[in-house]
PDB file of N, CA and C in Angstrom:
ATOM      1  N   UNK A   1     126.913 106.247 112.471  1.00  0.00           N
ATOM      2  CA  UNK A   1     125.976 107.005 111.666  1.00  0.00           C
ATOM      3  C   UNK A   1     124.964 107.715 112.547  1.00  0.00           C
ATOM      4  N   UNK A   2     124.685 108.920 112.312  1.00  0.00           N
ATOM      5  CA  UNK A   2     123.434 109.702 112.774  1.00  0.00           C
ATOM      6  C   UNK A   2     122.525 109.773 111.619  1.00  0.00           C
ATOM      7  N   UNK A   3     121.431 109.575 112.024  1.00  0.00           N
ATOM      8  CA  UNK A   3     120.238 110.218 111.432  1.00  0.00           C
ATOM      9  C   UNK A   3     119.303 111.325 111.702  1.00  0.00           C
ATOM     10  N   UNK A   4     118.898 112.022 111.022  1.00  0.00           N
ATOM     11  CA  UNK A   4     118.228 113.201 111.539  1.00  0.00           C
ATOM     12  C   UNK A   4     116.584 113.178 110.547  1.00  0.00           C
ATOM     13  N   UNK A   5     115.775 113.545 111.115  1.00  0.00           N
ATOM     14  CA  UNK A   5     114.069 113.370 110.872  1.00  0.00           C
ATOM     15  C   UNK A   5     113.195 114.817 111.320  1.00  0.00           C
ATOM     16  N   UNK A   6     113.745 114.964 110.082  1.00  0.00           N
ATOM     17  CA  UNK A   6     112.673 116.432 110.116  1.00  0.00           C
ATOM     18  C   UNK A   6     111.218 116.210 110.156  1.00  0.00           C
ATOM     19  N   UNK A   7     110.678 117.413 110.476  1.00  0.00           N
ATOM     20  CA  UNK A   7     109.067 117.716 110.358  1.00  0.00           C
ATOM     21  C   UNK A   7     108.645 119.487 110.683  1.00  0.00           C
ATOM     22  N   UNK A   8     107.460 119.978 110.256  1.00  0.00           N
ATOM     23  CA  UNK A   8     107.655 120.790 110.673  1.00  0.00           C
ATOM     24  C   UNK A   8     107.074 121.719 109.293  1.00  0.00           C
ATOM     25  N   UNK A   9     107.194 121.830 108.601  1.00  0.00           N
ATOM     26  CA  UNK A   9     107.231 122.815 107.086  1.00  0.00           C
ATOM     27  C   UNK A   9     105.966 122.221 106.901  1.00  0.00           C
ATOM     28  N   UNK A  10     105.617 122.967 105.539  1.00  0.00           N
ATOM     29  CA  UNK A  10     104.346 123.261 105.328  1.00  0.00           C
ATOM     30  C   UNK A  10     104.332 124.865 104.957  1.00  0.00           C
ATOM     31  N   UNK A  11     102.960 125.485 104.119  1.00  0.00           N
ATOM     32  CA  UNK A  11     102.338 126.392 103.435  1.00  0.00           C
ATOM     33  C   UNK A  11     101.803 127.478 104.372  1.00  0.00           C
ATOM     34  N   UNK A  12     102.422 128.659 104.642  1.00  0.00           N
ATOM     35  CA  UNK A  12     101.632 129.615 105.937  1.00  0.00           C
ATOM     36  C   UNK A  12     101.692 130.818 104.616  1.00  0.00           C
ATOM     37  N   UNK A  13     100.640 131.668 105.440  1.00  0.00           N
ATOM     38  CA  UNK A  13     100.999 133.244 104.718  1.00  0.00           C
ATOM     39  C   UNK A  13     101.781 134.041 105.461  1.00  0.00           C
ATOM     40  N   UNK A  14     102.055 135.123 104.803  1.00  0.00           N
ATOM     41  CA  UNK A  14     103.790 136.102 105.590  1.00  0.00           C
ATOM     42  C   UNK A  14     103.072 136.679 106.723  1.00  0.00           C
ATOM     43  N   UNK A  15     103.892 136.675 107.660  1.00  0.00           N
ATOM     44  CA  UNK A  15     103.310 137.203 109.225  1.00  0.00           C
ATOM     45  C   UNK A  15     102.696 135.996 109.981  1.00  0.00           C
ATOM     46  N   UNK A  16     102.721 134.388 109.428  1.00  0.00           N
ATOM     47  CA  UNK A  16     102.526 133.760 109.962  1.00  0.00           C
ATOM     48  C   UNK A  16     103.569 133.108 110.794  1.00  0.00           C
ATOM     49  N   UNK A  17     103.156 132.188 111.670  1.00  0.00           N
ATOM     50  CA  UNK A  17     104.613 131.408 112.245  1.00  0.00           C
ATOM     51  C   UNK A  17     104.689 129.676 111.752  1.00  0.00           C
ATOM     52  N   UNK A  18     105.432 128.754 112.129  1.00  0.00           N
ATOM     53  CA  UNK A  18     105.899 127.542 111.563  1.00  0.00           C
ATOM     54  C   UNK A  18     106.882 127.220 112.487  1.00  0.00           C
ATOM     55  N   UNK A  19     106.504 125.747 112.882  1.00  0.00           N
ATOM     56  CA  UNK A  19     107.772 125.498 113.866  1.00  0.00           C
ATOM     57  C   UNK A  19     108.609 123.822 113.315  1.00  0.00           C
ATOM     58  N   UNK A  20     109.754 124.374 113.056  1.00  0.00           N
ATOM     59  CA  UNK A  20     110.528 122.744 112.688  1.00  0.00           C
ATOM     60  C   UNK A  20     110.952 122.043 113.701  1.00  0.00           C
ATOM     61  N   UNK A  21     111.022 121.099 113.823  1.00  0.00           N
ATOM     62  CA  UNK A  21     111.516 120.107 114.496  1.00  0.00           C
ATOM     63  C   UNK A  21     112.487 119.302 113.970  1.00  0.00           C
ATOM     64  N   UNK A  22     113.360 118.461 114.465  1.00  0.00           N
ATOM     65  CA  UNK A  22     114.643 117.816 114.120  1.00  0.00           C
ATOM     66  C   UNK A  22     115.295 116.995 115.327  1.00  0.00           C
ATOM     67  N   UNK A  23     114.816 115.629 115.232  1.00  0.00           N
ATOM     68  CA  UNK A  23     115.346 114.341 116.167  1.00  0.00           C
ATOM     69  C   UNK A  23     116.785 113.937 115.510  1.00  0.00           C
ATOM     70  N   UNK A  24     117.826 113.567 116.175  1.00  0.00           N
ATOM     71  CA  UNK A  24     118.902 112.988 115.833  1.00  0.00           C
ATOM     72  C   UNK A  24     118.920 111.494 116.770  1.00  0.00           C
ATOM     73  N   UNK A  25     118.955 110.802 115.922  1.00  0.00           N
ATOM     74  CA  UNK A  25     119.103 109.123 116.249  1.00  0.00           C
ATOM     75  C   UNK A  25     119.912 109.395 117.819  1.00  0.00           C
ATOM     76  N   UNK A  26     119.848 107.906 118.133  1.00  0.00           N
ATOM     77  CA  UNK A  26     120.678 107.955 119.741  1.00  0.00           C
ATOM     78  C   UNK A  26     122.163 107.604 118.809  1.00  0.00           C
ATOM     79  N   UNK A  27     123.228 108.166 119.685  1.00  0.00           N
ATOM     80  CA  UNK A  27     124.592 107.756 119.057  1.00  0.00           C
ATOM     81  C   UNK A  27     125.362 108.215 120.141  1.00  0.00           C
ATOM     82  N   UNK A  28     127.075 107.444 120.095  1.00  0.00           N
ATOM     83  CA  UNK A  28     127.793 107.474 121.574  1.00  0.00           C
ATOM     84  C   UNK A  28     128.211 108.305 121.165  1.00  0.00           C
ATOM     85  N   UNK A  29     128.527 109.253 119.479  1.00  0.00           N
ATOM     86  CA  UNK A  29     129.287 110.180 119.574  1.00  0.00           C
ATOM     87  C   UNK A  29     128.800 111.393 120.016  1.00  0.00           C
ATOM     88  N   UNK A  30     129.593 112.643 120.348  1.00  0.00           N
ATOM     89  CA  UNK A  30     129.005 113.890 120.912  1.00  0.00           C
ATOM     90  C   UNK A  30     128.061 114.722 119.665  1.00  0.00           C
ATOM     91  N   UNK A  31     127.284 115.057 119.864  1.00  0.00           N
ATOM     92  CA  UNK A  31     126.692 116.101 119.052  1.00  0.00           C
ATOM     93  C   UNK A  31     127.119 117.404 119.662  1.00  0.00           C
ATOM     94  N   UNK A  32     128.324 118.211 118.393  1.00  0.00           N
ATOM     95  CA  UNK A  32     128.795 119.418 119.270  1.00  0.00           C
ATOM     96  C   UNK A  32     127.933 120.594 119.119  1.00  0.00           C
ATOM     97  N   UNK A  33     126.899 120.200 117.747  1.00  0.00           N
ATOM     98  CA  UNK A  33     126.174 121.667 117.548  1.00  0.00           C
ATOM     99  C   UNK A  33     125.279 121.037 116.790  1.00  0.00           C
ATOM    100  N   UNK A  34     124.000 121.538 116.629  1.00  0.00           N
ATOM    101  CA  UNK A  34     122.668 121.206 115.655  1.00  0.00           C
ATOM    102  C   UNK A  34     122.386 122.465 115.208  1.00  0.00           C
ATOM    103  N   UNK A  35     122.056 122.539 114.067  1.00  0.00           N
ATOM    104  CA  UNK A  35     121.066 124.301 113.393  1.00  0.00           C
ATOM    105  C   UNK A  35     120.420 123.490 112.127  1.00  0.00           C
ATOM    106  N   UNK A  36     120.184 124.671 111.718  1.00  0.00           N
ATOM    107  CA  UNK A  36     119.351 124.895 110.538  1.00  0.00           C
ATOM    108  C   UNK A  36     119.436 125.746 109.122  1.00  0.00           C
ATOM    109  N   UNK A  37     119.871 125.086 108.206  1.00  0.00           N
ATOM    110  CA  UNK A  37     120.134 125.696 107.001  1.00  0.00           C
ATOM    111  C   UNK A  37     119.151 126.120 106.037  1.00  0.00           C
ATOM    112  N   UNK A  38     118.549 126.724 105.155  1.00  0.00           N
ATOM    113  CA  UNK A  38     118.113 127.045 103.889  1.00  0.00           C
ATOM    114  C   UNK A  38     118.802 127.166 102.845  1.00  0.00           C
ATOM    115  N   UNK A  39     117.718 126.398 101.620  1.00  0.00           N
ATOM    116  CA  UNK A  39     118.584 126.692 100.590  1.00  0.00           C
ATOM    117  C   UNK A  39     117.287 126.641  99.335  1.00  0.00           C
ATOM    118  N   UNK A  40     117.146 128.127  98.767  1.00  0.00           N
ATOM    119  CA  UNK A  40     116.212 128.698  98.244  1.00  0.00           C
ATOM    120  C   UNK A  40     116.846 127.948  96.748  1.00  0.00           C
ATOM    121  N   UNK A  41     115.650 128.257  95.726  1.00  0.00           N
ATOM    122  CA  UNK A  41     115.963 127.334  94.516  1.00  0.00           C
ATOM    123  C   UNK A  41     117.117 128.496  93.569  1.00  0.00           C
ATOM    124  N   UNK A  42     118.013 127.458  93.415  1.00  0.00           N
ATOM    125  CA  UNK A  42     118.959 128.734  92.533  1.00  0.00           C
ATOM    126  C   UNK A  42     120.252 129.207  93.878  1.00  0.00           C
ATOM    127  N   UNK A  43     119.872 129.161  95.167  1.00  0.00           N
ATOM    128  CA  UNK A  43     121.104 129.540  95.817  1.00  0.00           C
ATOM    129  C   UNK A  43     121.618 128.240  96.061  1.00  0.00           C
ATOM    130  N   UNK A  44     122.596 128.822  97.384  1.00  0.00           N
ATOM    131  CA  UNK A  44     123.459 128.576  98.112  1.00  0.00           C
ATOM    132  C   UNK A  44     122.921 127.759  99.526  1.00  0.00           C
ATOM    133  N   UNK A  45     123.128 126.681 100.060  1.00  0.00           N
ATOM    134  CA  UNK A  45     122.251 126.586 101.305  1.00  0.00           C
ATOM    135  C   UNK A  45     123.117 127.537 102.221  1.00  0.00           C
ATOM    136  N   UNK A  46     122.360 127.695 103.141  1.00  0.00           N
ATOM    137  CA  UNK A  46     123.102 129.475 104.216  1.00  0.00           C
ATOM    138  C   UNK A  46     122.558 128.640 105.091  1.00  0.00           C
ATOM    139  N   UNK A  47     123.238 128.925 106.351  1.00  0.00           N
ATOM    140  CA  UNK A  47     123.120 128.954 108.063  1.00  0.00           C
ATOM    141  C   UNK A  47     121.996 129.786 108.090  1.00  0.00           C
ATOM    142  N   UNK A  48     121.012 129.327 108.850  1.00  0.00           N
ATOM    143  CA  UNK A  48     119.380 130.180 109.878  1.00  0.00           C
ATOM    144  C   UNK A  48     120.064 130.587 110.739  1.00  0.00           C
ATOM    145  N   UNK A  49     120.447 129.406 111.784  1.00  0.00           N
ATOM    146  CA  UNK A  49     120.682 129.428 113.215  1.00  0.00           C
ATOM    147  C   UNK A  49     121.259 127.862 113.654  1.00  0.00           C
ATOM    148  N   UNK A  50     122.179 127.928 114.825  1.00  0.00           N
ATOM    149  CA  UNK A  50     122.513 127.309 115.246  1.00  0.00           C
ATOM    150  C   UNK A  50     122.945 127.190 116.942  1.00  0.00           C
ATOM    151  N   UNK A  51     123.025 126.040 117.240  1.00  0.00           N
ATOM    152  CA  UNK A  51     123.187 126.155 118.585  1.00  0.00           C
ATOM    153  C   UNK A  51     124.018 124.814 119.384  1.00  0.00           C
ATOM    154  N   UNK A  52     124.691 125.538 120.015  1.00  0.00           N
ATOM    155  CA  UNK A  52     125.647 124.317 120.498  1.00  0.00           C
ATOM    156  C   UNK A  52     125.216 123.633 121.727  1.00  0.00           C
ATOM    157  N   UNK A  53     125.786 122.604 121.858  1.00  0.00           N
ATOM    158  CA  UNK A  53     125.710 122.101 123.074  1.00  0.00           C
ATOM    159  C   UNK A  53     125.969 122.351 124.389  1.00  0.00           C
ATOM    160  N   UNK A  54     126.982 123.714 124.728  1.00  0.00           N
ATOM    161  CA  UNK A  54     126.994 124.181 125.735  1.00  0.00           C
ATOM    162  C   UNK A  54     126.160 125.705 125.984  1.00  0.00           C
ATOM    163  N   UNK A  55     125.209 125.479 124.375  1.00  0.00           N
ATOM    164  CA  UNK A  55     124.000 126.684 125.291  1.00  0.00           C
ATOM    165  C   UNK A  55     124.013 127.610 124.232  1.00  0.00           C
ATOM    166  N   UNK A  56     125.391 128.127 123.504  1.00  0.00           N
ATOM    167  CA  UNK A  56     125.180 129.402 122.785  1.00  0.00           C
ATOM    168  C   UNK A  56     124.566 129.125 121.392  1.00  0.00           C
ATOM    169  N   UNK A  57     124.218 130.179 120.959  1.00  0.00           N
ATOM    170  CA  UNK A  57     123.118 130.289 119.510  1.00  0.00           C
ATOM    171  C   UNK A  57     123.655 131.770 118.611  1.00  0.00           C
ATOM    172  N   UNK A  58     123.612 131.218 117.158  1.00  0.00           N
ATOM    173  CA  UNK A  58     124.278 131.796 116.276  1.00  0.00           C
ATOM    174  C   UNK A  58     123.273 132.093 115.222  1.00  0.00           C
ATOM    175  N   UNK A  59     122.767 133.277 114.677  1.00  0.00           N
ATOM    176  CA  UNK A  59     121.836 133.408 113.861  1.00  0.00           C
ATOM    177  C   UNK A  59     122.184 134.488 112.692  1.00  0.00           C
ATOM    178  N   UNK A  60     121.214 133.790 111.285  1.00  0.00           N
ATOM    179  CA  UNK A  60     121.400 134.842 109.916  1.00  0.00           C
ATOM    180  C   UNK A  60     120.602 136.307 110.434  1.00  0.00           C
ATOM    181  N   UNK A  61     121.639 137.136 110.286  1.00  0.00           N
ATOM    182  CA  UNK A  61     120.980 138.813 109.959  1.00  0.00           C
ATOM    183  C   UNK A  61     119.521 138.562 109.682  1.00  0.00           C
ATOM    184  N   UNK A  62     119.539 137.828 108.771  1.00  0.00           N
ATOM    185  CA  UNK A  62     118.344 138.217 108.366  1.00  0.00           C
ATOM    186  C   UNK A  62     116.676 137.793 109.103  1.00  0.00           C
ATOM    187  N   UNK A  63     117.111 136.741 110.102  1.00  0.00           N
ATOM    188  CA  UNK A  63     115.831 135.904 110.538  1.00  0.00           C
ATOM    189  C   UNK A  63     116.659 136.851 111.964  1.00  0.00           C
ATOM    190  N   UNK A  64     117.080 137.380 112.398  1.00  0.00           N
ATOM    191  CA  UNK A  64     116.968 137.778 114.119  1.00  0.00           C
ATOM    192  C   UNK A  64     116.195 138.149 113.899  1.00  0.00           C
ATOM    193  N   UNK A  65     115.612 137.932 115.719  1.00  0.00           N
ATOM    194  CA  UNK A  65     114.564 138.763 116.199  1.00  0.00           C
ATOM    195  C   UNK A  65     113.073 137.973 115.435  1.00  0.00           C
ATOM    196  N   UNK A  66     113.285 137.042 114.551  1.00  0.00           N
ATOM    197  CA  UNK A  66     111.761 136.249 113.798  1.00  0.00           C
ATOM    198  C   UNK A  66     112.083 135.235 114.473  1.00  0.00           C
ATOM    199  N   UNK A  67     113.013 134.339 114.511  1.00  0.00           N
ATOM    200  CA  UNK A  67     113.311 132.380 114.314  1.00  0.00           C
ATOM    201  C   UNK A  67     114.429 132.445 116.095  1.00  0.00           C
ATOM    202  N   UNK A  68     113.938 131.516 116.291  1.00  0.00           N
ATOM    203  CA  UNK A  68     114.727 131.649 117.993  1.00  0.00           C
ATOM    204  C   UNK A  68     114.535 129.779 117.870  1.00  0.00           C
ATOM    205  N   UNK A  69     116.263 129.672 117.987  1.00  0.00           N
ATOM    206  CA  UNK A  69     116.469 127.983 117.847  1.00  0.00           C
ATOM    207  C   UNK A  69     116.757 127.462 119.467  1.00  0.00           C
ATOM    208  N   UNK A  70     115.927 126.275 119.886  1.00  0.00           N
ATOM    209  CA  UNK A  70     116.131 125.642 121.060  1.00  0.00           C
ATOM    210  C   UNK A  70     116.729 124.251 120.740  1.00  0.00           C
ATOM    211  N   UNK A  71     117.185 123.723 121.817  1.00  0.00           N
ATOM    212  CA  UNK A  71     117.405 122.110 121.779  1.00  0.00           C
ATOM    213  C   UNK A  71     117.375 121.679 123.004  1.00  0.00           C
ATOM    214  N   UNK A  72     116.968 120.535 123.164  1.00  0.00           N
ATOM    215  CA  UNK A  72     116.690 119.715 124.035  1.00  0.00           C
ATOM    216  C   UNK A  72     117.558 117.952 124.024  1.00  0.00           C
ATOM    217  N   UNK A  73     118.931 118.461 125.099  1.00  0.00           N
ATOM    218  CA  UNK A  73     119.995 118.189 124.595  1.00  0.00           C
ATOM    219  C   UNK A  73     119.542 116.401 125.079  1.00  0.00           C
ATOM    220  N   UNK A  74     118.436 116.193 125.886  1.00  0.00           N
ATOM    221  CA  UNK A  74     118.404 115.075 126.097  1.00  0.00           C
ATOM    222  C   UNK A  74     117.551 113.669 125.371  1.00  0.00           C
ATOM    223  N   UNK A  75     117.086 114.854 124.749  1.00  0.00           N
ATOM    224  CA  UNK A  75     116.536 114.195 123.452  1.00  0.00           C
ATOM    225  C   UNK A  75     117.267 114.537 122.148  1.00  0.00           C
ATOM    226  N   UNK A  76     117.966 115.070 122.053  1.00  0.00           N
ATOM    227  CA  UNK A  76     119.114 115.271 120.709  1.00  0.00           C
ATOM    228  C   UNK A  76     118.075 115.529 120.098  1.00  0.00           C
ATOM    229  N   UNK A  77     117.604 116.722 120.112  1.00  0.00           N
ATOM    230  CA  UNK A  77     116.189 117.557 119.234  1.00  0.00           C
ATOM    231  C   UNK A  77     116.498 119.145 118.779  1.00  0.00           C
ATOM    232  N   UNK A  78     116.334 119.472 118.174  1.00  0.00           N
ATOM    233  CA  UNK A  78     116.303 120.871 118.025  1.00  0.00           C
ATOM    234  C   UNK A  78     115.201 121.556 117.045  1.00  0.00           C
ATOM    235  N   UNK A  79     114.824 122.552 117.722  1.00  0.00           N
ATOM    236  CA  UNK A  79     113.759 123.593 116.847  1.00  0.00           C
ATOM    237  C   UNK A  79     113.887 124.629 116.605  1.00  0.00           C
ATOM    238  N   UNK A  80     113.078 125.141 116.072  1.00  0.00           N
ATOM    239  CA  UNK A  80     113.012 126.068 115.123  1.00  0.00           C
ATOM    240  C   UNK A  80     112.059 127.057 115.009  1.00  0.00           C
ATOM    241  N   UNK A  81     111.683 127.585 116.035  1.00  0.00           N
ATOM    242  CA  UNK A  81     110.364 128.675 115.977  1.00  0.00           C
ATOM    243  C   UNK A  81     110.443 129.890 115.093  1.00  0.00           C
ATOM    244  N   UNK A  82     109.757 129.629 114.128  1.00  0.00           N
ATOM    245  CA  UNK A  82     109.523 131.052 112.922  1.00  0.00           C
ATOM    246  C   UNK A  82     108.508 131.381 113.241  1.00  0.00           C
ATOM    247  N   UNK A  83     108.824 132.855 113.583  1.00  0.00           N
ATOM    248  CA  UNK A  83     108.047 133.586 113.679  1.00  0.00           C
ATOM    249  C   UNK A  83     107.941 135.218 112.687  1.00  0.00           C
ATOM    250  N   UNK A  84     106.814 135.748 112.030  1.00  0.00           N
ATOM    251  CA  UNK A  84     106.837 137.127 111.504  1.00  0.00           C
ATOM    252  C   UNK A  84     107.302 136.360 110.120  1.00  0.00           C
ATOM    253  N   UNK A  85     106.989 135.307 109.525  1.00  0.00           N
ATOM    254  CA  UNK A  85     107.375 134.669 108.306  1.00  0.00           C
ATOM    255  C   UNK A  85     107.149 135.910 107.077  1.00  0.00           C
ATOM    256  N   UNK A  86     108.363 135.337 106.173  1.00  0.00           N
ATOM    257  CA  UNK A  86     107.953 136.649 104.612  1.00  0.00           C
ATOM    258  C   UNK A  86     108.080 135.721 104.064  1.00  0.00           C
ATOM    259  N   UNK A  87     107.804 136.191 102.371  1.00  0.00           N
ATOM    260  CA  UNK A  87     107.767 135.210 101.595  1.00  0.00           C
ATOM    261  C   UNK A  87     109.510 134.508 100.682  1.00  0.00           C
ATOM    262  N   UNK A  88     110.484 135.857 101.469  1.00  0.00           N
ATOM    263  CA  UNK A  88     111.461 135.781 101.219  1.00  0.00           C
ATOM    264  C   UNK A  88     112.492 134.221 101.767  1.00  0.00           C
ATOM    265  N   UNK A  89     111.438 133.791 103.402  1.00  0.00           N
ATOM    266  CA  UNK A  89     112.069 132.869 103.639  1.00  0.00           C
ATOM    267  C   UNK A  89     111.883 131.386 103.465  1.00  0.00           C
ATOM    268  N   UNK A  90     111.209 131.514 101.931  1.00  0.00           N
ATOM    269  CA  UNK A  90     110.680 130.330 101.122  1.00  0.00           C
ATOM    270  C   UNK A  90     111.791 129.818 101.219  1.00  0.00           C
ATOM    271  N   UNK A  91     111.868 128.435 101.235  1.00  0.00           N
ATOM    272  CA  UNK A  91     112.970 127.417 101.075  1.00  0.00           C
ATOM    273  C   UNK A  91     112.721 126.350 101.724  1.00  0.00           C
ATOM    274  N   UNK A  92     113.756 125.074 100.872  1.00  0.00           N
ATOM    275  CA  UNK A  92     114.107 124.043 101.777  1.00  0.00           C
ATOM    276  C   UNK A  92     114.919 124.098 102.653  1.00  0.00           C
ATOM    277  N   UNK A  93     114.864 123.508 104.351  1.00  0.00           N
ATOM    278  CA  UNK A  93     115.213 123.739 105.260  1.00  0.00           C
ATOM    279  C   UNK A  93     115.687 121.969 105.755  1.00  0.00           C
ATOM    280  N   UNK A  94     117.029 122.785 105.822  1.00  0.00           N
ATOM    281  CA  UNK A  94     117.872 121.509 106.165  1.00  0.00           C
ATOM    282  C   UNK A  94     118.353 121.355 107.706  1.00  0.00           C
ATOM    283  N   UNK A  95     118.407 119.924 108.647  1.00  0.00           N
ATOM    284  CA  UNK A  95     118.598 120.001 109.543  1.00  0.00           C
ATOM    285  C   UNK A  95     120.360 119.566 109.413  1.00  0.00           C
ATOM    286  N   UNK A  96     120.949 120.396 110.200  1.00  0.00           N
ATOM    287  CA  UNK A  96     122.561 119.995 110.519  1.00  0.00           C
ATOM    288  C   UNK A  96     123.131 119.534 111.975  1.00  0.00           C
ATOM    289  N   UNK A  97     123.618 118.299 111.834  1.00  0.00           N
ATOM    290  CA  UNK A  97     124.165 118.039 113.240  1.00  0.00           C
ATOM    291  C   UNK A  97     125.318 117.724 113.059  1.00  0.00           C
ATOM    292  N   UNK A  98     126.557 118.347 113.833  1.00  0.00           N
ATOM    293  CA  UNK A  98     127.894 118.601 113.880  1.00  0.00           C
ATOM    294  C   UNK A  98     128.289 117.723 114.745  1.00  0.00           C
ATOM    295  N   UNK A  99     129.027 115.956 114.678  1.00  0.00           N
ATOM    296  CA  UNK A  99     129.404 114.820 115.759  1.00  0.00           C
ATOM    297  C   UNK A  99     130.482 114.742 115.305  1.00  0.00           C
ATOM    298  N   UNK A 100     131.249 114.525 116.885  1.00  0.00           N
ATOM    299  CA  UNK A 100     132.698 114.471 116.946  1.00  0.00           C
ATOM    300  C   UNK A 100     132.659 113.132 116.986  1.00  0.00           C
ATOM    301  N   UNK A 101     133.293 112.812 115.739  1.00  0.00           N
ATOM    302  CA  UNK A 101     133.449 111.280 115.591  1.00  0.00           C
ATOM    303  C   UNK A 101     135.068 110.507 116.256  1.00  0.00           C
ATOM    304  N   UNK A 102     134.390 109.569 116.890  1.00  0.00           N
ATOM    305  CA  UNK A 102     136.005 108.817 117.671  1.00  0.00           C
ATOM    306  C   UNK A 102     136.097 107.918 117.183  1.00  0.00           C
ATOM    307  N   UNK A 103     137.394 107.433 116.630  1.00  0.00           N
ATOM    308  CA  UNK A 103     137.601 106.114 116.483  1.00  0.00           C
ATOM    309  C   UNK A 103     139.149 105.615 117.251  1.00  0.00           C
ATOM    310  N   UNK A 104     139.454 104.743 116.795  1.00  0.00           N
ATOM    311  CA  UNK A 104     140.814 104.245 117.426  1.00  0.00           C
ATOM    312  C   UNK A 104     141.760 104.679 116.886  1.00  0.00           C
ATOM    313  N   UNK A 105     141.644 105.060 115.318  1.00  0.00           N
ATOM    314  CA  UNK A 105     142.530 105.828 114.824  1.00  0.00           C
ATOM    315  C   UNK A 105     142.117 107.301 114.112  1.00  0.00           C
ATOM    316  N   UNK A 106     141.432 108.090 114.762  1.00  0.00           N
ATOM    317  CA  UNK A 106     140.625 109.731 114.487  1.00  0.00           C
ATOM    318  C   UNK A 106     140.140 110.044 114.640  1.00  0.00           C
ATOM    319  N   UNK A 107     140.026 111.303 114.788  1.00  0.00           N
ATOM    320  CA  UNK A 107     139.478 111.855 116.045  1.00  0.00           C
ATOM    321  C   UNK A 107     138.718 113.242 115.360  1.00  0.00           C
ATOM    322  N   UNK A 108     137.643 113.451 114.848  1.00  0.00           N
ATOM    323  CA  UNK A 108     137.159 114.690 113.777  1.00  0.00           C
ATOM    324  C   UNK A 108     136.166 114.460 113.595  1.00  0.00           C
ATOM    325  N   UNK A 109     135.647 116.345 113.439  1.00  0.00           N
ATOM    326  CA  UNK A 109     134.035 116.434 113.225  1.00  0.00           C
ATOM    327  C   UNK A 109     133.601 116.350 112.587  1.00  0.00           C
ATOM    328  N   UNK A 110     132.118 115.787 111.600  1.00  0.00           N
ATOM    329  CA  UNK A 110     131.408 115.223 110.710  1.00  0.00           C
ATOM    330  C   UNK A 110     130.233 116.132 110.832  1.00  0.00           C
ATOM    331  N   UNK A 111     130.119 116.363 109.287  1.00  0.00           N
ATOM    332  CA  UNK A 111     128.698 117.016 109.193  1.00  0.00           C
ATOM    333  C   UNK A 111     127.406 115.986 108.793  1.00  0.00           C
ATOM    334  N   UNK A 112     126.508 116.211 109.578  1.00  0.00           N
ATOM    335  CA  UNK A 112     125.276 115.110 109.363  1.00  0.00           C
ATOM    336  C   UNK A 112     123.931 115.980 108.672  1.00  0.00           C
ATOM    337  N   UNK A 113     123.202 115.774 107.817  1.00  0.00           N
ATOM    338  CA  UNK A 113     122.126 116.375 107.130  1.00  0.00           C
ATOM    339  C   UNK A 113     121.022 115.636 107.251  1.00  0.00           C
ATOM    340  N   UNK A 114     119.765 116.043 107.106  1.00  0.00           N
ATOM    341  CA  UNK A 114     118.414 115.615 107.719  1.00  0.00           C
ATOM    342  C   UNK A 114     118.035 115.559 105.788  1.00  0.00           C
ATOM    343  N   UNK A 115     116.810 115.160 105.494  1.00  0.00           N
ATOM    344  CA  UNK A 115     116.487 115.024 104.196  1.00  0.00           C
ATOM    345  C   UNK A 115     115.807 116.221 103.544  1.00  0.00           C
ATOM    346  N   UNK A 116     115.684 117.535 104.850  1.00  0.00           N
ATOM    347  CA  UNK A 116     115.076 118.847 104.003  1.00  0.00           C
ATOM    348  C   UNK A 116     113.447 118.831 104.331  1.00  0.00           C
ATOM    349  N   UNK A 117     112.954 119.544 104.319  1.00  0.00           N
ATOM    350  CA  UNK A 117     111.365 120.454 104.598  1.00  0.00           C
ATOM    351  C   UNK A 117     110.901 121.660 104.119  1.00  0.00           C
ATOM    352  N   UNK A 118     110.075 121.711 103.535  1.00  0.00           N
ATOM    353  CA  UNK A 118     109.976 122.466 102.628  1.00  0.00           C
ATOM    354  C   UNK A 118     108.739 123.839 103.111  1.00  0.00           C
ATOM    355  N   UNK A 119     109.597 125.147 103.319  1.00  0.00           N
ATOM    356  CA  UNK A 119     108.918 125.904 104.270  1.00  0.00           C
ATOM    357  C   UNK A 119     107.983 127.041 102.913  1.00  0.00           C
ATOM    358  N   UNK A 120     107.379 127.123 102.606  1.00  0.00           N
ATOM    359  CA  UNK A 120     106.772 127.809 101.627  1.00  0.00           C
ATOM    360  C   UNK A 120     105.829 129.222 102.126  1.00  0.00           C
ATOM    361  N   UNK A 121     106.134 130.471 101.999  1.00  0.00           N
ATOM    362  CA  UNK A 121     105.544 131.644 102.722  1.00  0.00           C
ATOM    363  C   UNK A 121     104.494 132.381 101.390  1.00  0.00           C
ATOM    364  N   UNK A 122     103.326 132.673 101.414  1.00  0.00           N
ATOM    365  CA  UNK A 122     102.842 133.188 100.471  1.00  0.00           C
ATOM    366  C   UNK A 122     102.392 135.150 100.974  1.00  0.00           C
ATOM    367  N   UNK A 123     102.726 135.234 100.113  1.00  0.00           N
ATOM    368  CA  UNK A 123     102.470 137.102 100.260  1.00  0.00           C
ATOM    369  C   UNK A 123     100.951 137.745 100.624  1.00  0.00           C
TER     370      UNK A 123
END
């Protein structure tokens, strides 16, 4: 089992910034990728950004150039710097960590979810 422990969210106005954070428990399995999802009331949760373990980073159209995701692979951490916030990117914000689970008999990746943070932008 992984666990993941958000923090980070909280009430800014648009053009402000907000930074998440996201610890993943110690575990022998690999963490192949950590990001960050939203999921506004009424949608879909969607991919922010993500970033793997060998370095590369994957981001929504819509937050480039605002939200720039780091990790700090030795602390199994990853963040989340929002920056140029609108009120569009109201939502709960979910942490995702992608572990290649081993066992003796299988060998496959598992999606792990954090309990959500709640990023609220006012106009």
């Amino acid at each position: 089992q992984v666990q993941l422990v958000e923090s980070g969210g909280g009430l800014v106005q648009a053009g402000g910034s907000l930074r998440l954070s996201c610890a993943a428990s110690r575990t022998s399995f690999t963490i192949n990728a950590m990001g960050w999802y939203q999921q506004a009331p009424g949608k879909q949760r969607e991919l922010v950004a993500q970033t793997t373990t060998g370095g590369s980073t994957n981001y929504a159209d819509s937050v480039k150039g605002r939200f720039t995701i780091s990790r700090d692979n030795a602390k199994n951490t990853v963040y989340l710097q929002m920056n140029s916030l609108k009120p569009e990117d109201t939502a709960v914000y979910y942490c995702n960590a992608q572990v290649q689970v081993v066992d003796p008999v299988s060998n496959y990746e598992r999606d792990y979810w954090g309990q959500g943070t709640q990023v609220t932008v006012s106009s």
